[in-house]
PDB file of N, CA and C in Angstrom:
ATOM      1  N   UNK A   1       0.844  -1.180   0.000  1.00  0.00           N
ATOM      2  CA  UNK A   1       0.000   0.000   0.000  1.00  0.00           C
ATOM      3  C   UNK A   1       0.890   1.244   0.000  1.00  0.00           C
ATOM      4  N   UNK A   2       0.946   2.322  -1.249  1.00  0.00           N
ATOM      5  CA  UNK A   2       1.554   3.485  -0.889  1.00  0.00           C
ATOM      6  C   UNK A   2       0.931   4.476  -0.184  1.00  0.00           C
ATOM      7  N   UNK A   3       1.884   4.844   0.878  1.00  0.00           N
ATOM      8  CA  UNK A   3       1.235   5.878   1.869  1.00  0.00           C
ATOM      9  C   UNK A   3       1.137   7.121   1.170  1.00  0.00           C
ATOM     10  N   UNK A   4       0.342   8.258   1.607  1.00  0.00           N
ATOM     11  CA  UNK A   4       0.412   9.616   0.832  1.00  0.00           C
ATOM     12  C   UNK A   4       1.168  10.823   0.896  1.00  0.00           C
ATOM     13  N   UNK A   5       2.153  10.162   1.604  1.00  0.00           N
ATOM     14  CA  UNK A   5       3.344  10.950   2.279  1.00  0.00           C
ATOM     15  C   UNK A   5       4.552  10.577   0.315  1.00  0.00           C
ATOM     16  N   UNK A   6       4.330   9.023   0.564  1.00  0.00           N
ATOM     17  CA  UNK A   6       5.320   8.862  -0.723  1.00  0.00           C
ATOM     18  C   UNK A   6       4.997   8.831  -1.973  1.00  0.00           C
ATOM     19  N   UNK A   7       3.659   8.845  -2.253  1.00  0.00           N
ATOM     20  CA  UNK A   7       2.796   9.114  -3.616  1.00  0.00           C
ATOM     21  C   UNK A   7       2.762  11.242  -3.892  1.00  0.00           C
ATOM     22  N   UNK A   8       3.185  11.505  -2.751  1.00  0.00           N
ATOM     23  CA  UNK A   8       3.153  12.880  -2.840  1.00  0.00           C
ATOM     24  C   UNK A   8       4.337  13.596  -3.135  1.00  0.00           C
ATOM     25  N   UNK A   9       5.828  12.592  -2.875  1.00  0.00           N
ATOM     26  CA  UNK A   9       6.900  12.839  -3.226  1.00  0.00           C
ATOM     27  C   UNK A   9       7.135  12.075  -4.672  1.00  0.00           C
ATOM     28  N   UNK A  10       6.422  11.291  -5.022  1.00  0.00           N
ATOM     29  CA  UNK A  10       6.082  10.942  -6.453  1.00  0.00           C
ATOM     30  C   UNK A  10       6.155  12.186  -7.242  1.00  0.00           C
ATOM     31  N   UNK A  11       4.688  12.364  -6.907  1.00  0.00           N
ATOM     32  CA  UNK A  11       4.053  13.503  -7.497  1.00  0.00           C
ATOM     33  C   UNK A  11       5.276  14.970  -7.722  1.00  0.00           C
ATOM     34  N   UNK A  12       6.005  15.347  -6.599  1.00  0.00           N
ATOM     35  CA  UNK A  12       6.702  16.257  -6.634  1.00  0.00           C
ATOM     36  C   UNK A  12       7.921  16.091  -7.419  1.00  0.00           C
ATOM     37  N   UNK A  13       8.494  14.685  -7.420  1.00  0.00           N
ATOM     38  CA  UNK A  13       9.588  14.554  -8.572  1.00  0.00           C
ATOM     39  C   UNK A  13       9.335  14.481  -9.614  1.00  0.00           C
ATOM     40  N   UNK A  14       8.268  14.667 -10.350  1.00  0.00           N
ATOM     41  CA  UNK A  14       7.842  14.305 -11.603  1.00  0.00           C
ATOM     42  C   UNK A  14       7.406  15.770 -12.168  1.00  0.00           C
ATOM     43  N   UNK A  15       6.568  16.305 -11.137  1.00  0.00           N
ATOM     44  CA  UNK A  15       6.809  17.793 -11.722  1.00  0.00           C
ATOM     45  C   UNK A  15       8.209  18.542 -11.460  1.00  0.00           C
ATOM     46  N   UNK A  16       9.043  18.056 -10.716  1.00  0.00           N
ATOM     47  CA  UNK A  16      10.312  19.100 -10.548  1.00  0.00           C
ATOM     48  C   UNK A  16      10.748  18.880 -12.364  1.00  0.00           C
ATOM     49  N   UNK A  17      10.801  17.275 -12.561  1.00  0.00           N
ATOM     50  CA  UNK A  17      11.296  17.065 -13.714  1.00  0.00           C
ATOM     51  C   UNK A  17      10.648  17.591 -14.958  1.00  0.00           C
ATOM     52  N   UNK A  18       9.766  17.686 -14.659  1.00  0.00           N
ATOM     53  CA  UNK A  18       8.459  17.909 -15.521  1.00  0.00           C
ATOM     54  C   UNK A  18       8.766  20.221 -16.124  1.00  0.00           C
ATOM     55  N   UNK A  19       9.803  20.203 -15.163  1.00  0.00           N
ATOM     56  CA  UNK A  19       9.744  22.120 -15.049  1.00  0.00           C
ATOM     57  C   UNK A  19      11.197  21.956 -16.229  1.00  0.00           C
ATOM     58  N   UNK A  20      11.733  21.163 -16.152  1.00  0.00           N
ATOM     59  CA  UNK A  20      13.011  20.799 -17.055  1.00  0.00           C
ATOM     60  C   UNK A  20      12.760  21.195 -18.054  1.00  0.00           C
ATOM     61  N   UNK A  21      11.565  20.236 -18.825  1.00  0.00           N
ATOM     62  CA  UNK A  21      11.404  19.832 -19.885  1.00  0.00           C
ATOM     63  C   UNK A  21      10.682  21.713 -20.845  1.00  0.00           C
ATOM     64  N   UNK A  22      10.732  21.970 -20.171  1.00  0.00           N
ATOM     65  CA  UNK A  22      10.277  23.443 -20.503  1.00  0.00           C
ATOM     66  C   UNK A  22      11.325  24.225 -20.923  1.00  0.00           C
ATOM     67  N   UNK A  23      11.021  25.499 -22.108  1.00  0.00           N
ATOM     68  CA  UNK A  23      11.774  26.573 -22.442  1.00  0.00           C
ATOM     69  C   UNK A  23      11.625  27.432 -21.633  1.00  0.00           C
ATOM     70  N   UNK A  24      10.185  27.486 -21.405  1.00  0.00           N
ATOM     71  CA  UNK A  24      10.184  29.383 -21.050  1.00  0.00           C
ATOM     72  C   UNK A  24       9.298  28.705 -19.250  1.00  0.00           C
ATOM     73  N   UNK A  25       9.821  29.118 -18.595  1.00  0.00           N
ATOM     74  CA  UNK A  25       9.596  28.512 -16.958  1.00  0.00           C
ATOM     75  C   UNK A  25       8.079  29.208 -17.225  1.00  0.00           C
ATOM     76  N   UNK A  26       7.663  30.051 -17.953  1.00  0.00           N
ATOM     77  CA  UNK A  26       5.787  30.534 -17.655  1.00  0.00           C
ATOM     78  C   UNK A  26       5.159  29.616 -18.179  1.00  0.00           C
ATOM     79  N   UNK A  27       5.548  28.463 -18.928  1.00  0.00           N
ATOM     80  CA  UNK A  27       4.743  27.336 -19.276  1.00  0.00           C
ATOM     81  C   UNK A  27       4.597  26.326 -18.491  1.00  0.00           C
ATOM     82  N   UNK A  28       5.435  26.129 -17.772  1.00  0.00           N
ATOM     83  CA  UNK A  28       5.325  25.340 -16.637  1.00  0.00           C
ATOM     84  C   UNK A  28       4.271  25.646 -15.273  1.00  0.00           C
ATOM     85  N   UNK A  29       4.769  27.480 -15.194  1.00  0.00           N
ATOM     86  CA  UNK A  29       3.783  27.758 -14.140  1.00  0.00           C
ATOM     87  C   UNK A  29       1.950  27.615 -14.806  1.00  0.00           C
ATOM     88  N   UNK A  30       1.961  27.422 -15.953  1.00  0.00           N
ATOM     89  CA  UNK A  30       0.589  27.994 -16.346  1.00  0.00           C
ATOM     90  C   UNK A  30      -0.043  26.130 -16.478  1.00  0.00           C
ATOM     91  N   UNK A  31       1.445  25.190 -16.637  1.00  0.00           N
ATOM     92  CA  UNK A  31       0.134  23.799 -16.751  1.00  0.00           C
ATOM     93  C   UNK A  31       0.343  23.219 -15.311  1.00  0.00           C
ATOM     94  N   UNK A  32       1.277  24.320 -14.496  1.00  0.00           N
ATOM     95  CA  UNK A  32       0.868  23.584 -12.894  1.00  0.00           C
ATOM     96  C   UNK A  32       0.035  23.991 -12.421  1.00  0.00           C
ATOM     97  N   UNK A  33      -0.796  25.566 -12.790  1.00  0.00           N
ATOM     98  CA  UNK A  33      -1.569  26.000 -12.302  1.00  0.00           C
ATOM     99  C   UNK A  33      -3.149  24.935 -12.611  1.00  0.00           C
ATOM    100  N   UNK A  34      -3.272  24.606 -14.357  1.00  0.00           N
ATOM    101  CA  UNK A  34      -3.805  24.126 -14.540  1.00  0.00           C
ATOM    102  C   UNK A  34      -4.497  22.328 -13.993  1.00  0.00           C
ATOM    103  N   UNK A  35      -3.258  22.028 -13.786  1.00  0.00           N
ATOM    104  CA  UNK A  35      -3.301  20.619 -13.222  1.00  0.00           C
ATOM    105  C   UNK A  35      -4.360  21.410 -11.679  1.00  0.00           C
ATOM    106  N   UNK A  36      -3.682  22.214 -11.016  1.00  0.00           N
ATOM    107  CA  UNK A  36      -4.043  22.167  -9.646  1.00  0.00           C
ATOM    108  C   UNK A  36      -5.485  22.508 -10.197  1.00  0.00           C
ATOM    109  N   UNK A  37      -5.906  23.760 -10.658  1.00  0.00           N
ATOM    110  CA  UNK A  37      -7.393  23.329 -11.115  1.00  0.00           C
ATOM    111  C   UNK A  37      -8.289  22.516 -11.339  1.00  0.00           C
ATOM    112  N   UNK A  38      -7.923  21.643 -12.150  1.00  0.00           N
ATOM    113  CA  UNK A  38      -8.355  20.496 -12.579  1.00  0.00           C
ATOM    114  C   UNK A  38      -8.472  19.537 -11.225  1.00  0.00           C
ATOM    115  N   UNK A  39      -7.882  19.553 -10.866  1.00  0.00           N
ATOM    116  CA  UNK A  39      -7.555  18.694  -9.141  1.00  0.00           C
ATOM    117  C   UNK A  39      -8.392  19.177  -8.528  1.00  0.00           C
ATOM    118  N   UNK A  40      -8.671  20.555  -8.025  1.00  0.00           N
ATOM    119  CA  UNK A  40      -9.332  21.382  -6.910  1.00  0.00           C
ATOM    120  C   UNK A  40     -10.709  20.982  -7.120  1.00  0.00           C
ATOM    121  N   UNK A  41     -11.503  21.401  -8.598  1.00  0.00           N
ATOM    122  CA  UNK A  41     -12.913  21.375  -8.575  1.00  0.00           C
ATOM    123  C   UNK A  41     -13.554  20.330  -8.237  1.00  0.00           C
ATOM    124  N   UNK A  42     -13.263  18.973  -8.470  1.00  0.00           N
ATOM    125  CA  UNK A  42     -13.921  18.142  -7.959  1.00  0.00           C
ATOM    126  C   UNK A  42     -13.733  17.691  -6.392  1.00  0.00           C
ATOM    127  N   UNK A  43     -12.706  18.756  -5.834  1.00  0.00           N
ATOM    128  CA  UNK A  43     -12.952  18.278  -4.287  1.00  0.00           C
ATOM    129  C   UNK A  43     -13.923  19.260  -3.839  1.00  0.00           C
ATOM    130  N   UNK A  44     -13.803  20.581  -4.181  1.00  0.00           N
ATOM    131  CA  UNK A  44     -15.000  21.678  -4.071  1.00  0.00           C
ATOM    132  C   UNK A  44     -16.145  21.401  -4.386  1.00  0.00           C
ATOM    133  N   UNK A  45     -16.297  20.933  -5.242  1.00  0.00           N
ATOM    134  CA  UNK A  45     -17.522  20.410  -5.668  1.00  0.00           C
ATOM    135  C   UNK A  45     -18.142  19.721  -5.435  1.00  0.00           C
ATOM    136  N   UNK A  46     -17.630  18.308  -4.439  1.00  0.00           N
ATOM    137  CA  UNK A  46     -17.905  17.381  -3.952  1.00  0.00           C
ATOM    138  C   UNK A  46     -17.863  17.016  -2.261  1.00  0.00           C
ATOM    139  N   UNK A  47     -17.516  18.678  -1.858  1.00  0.00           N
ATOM    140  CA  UNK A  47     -17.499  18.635  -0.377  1.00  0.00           C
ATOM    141  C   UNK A  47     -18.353  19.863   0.178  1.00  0.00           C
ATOM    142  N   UNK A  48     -18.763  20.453  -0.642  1.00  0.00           N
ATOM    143  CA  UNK A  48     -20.415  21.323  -0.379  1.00  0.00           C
ATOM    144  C   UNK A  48     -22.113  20.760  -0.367  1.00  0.00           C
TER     145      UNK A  48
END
């Protein structure tokens, strides 16, 4: 069973790597922003 302590350091090495793969670092901020969006609404949405 992965705990969410190490699925969360998953998560964080994959976007550190994930900021690499980029030219211009505002593309990165604009599809992390997006991911977190995408993430957020259905907990908002589903905890009102």
């Amino acid at each position: 069973m992965i705990t969410m302590s190490f699925s969360g350091f998953i998560l964080w090495a994959l976007l550190l790597l994930l900021a690499f793969l980029f030219r211009n670092g505002w593309n990165a901020w604009g599809i992390y922003l997006l991911i977190a969006l995408f993430l957020l609404i259905p907990f908002y949405w589903f905890n009102f």
